[in-house]
PDB file of N, CA and C in Angstrom:
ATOM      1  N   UNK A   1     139.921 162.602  89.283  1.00  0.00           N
ATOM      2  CA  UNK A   1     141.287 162.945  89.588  1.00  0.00           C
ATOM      3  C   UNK A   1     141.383 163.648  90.929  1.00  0.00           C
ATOM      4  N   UNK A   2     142.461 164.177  91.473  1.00  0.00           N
ATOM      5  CA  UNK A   2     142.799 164.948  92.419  1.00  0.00           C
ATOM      6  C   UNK A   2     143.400 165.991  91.951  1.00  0.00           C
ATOM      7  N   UNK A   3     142.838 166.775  92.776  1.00  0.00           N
ATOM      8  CA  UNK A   3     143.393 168.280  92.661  1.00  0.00           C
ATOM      9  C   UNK A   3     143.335 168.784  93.448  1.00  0.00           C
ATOM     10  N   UNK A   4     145.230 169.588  94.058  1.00  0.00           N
ATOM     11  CA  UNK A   4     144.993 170.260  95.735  1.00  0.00           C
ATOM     12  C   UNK A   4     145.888 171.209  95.499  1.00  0.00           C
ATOM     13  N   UNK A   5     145.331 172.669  95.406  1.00  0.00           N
ATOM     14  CA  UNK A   5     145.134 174.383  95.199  1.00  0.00           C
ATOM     15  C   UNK A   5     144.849 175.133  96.471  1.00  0.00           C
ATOM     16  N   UNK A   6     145.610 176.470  95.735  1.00  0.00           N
ATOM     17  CA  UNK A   6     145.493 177.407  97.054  1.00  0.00           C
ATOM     18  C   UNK A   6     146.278 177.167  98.009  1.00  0.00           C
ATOM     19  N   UNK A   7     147.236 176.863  98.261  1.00  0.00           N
ATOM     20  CA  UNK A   7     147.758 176.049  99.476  1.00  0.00           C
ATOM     21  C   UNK A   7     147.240 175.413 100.024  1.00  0.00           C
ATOM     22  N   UNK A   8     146.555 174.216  99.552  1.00  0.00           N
ATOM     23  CA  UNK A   8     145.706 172.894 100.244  1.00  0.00           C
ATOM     24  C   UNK A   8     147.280 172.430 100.826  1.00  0.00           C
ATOM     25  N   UNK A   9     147.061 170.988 101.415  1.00  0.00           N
ATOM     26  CA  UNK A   9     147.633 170.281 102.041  1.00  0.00           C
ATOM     27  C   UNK A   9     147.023 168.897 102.400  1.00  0.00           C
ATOM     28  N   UNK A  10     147.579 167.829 102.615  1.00  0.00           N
ATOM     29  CA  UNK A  10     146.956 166.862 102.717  1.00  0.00           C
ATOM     30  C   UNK A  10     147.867 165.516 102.181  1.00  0.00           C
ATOM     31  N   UNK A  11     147.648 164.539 102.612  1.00  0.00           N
ATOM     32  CA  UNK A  11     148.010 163.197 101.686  1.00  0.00           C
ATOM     33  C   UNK A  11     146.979 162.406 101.292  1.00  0.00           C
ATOM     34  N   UNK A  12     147.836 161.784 100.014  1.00  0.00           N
ATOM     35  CA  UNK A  12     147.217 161.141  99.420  1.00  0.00           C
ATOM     36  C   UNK A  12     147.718 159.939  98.985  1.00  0.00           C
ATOM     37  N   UNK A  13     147.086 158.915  99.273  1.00  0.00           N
ATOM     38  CA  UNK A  13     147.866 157.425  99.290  1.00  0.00           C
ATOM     39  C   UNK A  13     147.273 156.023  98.704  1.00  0.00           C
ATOM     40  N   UNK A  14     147.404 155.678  97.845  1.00  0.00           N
ATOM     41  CA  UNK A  14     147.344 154.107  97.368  1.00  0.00           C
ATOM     42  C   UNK A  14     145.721 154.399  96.634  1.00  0.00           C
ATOM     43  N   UNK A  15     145.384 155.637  96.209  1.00  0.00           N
ATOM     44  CA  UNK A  15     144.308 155.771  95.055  1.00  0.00           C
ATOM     45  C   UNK A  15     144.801 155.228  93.689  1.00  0.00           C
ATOM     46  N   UNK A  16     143.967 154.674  93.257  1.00  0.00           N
ATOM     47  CA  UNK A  16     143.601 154.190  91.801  1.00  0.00           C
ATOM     48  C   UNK A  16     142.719 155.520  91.303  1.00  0.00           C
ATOM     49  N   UNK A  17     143.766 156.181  90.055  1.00  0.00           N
ATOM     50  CA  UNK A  17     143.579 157.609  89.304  1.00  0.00           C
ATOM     51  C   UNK A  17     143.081 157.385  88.274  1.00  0.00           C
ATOM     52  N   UNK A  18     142.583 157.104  87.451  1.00  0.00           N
ATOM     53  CA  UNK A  18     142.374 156.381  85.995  1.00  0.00           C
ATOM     54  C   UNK A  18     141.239 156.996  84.792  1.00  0.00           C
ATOM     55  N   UNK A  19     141.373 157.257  83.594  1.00  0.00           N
ATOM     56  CA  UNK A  19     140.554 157.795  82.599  1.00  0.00           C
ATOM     57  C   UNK A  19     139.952 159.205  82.768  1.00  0.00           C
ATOM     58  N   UNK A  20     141.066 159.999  83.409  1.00  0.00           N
ATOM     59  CA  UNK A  20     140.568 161.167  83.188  1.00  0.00           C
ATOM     60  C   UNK A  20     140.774 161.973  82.250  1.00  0.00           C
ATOM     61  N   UNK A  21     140.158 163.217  81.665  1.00  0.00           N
ATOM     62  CA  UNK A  21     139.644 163.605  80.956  1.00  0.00           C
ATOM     63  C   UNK A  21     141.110 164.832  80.780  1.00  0.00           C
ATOM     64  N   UNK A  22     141.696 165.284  81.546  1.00  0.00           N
ATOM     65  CA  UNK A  22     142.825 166.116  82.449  1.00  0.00           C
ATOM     66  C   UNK A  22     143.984 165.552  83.257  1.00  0.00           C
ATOM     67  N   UNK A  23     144.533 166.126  84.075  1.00  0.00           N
ATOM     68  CA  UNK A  23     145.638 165.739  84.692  1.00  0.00           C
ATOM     69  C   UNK A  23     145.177 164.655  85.881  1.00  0.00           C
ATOM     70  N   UNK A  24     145.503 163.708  85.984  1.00  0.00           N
ATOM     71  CA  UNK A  24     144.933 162.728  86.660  1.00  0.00           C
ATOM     72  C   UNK A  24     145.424 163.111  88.541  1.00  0.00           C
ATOM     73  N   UNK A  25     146.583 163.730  88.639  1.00  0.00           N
ATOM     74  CA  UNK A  25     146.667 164.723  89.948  1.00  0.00           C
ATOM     75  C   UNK A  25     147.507 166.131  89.667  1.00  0.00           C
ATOM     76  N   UNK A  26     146.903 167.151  89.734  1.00  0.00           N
ATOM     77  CA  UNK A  26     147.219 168.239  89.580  1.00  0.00           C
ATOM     78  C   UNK A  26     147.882 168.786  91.177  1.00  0.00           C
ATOM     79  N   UNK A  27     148.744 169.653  91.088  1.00  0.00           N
ATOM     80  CA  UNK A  27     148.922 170.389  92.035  1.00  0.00           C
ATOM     81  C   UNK A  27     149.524 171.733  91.808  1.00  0.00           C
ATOM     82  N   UNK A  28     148.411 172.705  91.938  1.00  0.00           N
ATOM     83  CA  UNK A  28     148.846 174.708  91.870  1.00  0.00           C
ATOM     84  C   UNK A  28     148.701 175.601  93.206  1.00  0.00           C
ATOM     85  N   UNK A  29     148.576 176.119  92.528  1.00  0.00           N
ATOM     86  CA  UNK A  29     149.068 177.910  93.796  1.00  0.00           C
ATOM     87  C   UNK A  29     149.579 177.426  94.971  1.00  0.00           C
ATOM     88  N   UNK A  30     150.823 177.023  94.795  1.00  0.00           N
ATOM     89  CA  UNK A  30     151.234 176.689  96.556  1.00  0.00           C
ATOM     90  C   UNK A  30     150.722 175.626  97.436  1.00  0.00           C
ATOM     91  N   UNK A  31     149.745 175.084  96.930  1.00  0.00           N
ATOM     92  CA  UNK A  31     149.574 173.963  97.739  1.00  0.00           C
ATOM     93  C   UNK A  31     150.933 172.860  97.739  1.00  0.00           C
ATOM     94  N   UNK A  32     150.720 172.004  98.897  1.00  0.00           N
ATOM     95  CA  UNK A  32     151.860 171.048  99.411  1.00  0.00           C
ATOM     96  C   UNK A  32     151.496 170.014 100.144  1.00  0.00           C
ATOM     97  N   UNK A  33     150.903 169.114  99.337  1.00  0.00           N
ATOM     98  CA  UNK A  33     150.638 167.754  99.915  1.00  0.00           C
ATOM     99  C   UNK A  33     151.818 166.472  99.984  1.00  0.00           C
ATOM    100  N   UNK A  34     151.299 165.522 100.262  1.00  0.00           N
ATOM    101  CA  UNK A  34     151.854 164.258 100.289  1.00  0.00           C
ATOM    102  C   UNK A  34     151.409 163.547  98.957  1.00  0.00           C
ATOM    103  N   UNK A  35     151.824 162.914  98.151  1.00  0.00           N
ATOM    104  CA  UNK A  35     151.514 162.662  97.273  1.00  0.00           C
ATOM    105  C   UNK A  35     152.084 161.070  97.274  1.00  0.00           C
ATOM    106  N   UNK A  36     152.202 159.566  97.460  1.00  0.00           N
ATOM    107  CA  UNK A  36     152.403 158.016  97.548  1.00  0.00           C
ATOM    108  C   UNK A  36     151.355 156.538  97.542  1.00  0.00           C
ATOM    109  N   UNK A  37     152.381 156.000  96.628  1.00  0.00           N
ATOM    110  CA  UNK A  37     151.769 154.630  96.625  1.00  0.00           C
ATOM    111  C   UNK A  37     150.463 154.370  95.860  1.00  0.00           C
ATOM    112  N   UNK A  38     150.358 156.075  94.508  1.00  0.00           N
ATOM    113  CA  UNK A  38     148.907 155.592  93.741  1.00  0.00           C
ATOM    114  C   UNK A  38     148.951 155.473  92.376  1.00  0.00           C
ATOM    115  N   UNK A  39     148.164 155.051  91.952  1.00  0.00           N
ATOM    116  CA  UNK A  39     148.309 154.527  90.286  1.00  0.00           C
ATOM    117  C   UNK A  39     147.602 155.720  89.647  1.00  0.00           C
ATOM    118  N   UNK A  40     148.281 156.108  88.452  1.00  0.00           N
ATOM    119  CA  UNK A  40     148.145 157.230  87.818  1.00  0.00           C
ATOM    120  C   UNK A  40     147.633 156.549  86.744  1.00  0.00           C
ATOM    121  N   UNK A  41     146.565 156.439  85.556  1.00  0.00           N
ATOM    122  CA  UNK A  41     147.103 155.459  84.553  1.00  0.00           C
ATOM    123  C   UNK A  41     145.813 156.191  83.760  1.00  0.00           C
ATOM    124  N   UNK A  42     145.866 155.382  82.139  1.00  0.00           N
ATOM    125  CA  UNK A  42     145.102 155.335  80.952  1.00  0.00           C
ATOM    126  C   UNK A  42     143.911 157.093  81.080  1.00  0.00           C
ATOM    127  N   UNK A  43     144.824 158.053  81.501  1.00  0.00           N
ATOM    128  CA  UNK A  43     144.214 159.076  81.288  1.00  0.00           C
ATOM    129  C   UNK A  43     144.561 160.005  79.852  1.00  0.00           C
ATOM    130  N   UNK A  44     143.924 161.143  79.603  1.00  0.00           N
ATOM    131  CA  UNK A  44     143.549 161.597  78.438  1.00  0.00           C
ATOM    132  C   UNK A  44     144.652 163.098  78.331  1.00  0.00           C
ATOM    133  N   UNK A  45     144.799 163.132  79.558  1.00  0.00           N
ATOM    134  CA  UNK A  45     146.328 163.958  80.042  1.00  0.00           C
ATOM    135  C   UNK A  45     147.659 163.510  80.591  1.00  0.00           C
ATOM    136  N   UNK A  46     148.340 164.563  80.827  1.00  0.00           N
ATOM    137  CA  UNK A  46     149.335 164.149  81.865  1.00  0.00           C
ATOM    138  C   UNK A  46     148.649 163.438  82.875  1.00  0.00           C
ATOM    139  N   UNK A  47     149.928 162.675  83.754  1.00  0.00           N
ATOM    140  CA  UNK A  47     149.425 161.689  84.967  1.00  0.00           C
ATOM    141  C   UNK A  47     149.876 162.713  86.247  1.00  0.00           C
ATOM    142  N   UNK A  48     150.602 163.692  86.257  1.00  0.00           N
ATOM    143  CA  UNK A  48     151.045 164.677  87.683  1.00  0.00           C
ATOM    144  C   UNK A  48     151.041 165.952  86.501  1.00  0.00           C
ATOM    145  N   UNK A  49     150.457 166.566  87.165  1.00  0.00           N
ATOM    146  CA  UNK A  49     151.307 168.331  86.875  1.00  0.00           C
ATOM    147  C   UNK A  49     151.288 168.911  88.028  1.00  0.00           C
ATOM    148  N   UNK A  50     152.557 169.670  88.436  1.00  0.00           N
ATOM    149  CA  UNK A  50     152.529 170.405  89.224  1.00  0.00           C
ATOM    150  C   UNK A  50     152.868 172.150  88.528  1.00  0.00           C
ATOM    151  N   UNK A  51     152.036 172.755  88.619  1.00  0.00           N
ATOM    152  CA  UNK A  51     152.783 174.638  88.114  1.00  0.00           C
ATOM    153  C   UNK A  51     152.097 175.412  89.470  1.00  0.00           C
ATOM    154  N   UNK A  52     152.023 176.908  88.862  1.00  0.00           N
ATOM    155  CA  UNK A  52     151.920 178.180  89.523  1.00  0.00           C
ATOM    156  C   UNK A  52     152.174 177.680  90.854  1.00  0.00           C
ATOM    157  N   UNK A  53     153.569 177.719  91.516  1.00  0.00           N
ATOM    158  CA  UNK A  53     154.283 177.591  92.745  1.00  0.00           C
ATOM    159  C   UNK A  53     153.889 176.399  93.350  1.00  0.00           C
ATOM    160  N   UNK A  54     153.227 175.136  92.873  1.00  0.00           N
ATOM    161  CA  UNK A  54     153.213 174.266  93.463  1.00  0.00           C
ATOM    162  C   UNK A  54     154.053 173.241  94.044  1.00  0.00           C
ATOM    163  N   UNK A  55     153.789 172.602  95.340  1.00  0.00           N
ATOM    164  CA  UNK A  55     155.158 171.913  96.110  1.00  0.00           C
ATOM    165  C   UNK A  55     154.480 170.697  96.046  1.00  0.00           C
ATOM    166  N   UNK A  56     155.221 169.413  96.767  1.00  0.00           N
ATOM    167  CA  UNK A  56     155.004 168.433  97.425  1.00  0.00           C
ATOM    168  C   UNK A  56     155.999 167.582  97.853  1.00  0.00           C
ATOM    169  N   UNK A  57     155.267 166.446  98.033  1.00  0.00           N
ATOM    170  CA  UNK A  57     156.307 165.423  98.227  1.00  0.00           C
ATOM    171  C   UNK A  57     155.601 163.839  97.316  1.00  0.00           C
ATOM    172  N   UNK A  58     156.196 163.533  96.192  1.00  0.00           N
ATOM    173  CA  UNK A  58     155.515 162.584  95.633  1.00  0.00           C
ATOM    174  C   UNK A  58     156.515 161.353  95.575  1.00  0.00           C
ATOM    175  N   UNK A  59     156.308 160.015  96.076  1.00  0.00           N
ATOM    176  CA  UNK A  59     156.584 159.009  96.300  1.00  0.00           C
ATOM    177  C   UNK A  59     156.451 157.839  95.790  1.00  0.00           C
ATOM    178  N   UNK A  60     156.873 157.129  95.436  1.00  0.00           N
ATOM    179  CA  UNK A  60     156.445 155.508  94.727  1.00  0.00           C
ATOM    180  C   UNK A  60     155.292 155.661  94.139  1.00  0.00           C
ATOM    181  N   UNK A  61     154.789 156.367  93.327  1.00  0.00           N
ATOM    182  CA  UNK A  61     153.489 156.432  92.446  1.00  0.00           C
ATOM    183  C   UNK A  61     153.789 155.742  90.958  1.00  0.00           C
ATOM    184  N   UNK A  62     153.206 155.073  90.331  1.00  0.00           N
ATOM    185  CA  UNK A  62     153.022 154.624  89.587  1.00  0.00           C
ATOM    186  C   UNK A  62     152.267 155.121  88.342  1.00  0.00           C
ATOM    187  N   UNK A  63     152.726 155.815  87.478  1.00  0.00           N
ATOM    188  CA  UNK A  63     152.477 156.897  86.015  1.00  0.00           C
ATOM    189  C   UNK A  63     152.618 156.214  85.104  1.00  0.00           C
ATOM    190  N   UNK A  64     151.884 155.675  84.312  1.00  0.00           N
ATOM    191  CA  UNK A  64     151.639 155.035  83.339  1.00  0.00           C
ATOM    192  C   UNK A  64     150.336 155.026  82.248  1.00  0.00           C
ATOM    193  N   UNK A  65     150.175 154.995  81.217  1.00  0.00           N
ATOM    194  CA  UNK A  65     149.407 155.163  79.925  1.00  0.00           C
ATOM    195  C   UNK A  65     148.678 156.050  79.804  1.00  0.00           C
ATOM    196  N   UNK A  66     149.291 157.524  80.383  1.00  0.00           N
ATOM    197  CA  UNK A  66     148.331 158.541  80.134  1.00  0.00           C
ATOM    198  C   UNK A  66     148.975 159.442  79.000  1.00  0.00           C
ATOM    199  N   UNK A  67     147.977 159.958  78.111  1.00  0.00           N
ATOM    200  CA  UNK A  67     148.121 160.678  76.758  1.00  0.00           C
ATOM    201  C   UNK A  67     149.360 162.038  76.489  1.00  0.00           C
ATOM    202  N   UNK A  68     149.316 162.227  77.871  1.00  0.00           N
ATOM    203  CA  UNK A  68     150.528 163.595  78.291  1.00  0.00           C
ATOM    204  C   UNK A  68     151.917 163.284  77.850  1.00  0.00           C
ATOM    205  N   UNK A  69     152.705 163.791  78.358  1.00  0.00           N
ATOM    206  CA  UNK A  69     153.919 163.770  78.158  1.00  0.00           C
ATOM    207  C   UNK A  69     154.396 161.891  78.453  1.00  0.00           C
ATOM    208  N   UNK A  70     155.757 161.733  77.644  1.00  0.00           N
ATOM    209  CA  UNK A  70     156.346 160.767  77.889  1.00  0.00           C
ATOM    210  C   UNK A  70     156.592 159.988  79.565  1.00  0.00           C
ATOM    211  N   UNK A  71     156.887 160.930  80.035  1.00  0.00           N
ATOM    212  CA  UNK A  71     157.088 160.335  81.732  1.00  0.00           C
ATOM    213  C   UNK A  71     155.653 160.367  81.986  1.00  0.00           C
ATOM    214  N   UNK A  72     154.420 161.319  81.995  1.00  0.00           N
ATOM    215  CA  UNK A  72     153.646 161.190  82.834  1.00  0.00           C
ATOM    216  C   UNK A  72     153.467 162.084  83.770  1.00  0.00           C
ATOM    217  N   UNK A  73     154.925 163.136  84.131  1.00  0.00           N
ATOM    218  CA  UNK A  73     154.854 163.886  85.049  1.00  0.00           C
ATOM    219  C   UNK A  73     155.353 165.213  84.283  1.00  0.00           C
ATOM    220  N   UNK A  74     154.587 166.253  84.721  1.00  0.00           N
ATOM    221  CA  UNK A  74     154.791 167.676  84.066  1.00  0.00           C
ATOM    222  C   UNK A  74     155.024 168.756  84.890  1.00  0.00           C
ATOM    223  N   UNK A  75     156.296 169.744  84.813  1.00  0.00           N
ATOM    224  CA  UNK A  75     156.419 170.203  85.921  1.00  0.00           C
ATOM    225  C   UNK A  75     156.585 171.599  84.849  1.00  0.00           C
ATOM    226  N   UNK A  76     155.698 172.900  85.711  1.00  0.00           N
ATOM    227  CA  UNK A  76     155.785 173.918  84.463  1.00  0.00           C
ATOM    228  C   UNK A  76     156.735 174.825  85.111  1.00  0.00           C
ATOM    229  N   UNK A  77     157.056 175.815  84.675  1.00  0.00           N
ATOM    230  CA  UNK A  77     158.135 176.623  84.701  1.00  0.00           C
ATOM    231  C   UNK A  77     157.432 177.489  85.714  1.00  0.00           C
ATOM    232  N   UNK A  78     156.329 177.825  86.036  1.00  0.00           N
ATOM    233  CA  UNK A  78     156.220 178.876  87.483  1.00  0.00           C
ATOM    234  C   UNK A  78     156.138 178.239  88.362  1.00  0.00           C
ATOM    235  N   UNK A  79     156.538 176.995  88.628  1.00  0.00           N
ATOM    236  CA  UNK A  79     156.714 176.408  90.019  1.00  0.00           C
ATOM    237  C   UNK A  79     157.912 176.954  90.504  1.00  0.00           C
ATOM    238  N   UNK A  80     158.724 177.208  89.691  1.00  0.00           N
ATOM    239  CA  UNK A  80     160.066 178.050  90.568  1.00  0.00           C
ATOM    240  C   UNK A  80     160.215 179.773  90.598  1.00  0.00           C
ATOM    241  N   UNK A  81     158.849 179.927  89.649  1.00  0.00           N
ATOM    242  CA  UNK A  81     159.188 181.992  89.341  1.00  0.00           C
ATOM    243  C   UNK A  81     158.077 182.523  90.150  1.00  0.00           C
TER     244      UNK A  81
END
């Protein structure tokens, strides 16, 4: 999976995410990447979480058959506190 913490930064584009064990792309503490154009799929978690103040920008990604929530994407409540 991907995971970008601490205030990382960076993009990330047209990866194939698949059978992970966890969130197939995570994003915490303030980091703020680019996030487009990658397949999220058949993981054992959510397919995005973003919490503890995390930002981005996520784009045409494709979230599908992972064990998490219905959408795929999980957004926790200290991304805004």
């Amino acid at each position: 999976g991907i995971l970008v913490y601490k205030n990382g930064q960076g993009t990330f584009e047209q990866n194939d995410v698949y059978g992970n064990a966890e969130a197939g792309i995570e994003v915490s503490t303030g980091a703020n990447p680019v996030v487009r154009t990658n397949k999220v799929h058949d993981g054992k978690g959510v397919g995005i979480v973003v919490s503890y103040k995390g930002q981005g920008t996520f784009e045409q990604n494709d979230v599908y058959g992972n064990a998490g929530t219905e959408t795929g994407v999980k957004l926790d409540w200290r991304v805004c506190g």
